[in-house]
Protein backbone atom coordinates (compact mmCIF):
# COMPACT_ATOMS: atom_id res chain seq x y z
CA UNK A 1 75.52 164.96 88.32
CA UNK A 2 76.22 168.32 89.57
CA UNK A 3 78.40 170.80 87.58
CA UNK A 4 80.46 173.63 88.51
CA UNK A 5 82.53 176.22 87.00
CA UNK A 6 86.05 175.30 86.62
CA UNK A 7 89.57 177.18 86.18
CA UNK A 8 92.33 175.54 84.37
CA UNK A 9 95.63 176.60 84.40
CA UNK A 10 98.39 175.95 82.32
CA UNK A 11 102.03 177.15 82.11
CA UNK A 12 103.15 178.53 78.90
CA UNK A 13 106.83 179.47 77.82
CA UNK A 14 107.70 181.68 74.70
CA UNK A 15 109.45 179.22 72.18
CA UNK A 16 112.27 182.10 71.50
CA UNK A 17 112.85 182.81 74.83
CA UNK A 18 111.66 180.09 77.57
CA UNK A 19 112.95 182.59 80.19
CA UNK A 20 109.64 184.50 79.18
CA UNK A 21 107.10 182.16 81.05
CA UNK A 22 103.04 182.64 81.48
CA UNK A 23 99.65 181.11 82.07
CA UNK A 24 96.90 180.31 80.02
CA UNK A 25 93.77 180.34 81.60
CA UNK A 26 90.77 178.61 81.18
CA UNK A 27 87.17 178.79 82.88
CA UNK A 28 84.12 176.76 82.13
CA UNK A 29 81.19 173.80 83.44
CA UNK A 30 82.36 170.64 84.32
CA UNK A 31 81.61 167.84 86.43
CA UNK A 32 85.27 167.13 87.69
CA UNK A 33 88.77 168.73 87.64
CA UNK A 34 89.17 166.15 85.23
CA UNK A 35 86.88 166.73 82.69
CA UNK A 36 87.63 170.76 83.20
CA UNK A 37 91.09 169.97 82.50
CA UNK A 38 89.84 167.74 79.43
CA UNK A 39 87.67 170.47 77.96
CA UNK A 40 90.38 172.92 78.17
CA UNK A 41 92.85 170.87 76.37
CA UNK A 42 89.91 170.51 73.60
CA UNK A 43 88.93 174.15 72.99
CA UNK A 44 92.52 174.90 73.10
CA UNK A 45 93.51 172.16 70.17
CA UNK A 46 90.29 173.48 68.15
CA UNK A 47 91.46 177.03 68.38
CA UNK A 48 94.89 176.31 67.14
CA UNK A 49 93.83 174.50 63.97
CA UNK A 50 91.33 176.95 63.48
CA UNK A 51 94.02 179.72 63.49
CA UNK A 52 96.83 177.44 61.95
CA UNK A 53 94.22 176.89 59.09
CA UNK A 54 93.68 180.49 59.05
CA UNK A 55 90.34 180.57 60.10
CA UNK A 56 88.50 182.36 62.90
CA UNK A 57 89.24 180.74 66.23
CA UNK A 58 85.80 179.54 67.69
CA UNK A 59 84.20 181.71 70.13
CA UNK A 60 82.58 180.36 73.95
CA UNK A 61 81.28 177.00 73.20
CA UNK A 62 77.46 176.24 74.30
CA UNK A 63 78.54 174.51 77.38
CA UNK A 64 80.73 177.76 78.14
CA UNK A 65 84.52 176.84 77.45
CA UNK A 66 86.46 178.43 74.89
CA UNK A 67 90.23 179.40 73.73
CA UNK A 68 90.55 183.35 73.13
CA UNK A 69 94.30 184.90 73.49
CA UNK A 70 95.90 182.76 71.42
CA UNK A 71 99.56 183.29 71.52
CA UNK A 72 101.52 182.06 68.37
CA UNK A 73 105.18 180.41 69.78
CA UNK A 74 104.13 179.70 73.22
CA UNK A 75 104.69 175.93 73.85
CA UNK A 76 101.79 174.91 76.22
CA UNK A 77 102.51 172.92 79.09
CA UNK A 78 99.99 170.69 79.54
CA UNK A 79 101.59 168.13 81.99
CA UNK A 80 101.90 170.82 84.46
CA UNK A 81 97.94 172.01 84.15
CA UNK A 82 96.03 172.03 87.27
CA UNK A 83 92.40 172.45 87.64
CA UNK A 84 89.82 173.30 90.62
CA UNK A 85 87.16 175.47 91.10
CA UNK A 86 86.67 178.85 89.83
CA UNK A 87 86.10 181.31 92.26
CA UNK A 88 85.45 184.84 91.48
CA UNK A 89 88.05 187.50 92.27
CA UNK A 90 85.33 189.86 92.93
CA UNK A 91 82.88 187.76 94.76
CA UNK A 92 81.95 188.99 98.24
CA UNK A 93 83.49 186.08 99.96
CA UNK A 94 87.14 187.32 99.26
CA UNK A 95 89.27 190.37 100.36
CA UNK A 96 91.92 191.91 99.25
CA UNK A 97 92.48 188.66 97.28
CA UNK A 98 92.30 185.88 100.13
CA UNK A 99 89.53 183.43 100.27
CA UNK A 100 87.75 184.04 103.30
């Protein structure tokens, strides 16, 4: 099984205000889009309890996901997630932003 590096992104809107919309972004190794997007859903939920409970959020995970930015009354929107793979804004295959 080969694995690759993964980016999964997920719409976020501010509970207050859901004219104020984001996205949360995740990167790590999977072996599909679907476990990416799986993974991501995973750190996320362990990051929230961790903070909810009032403990440290956990850092980068051995196999290299992991939830940082947390941002208290932001709904994620997890339906609307899409995941593919990762590739680096600075890599030298891309210019000015385009894949080449």
């Amino acid at each position: 099984m080969r694995l690759h590096i993964y980016e999964v992104d997920v719409p976020i809107h501010d509970t207050t205000d859901p004219d104020r919309r984001g996205l949360h972004v995740f990167t790590g190794v999977a072996a599909s889009p679907a476990a990416a997007l799986r993974r991501a859903h995973e750190v996320y939920d362990a990051a929230l309890a961790a903070h909810t409970a009032g403990l440290e959020v956990p850092g980068k995970q051995p196999d290299s996901w992991g939830a940082r930015g947390l941002r208290p009354g932001w709904q994620m929107e997890w339906p609307a997630a899409k995941s593919g793979l990762w590739h680096s804004p600075v890599s030298w295959t891309t210019r000015n932003g385009f894949v080449l």
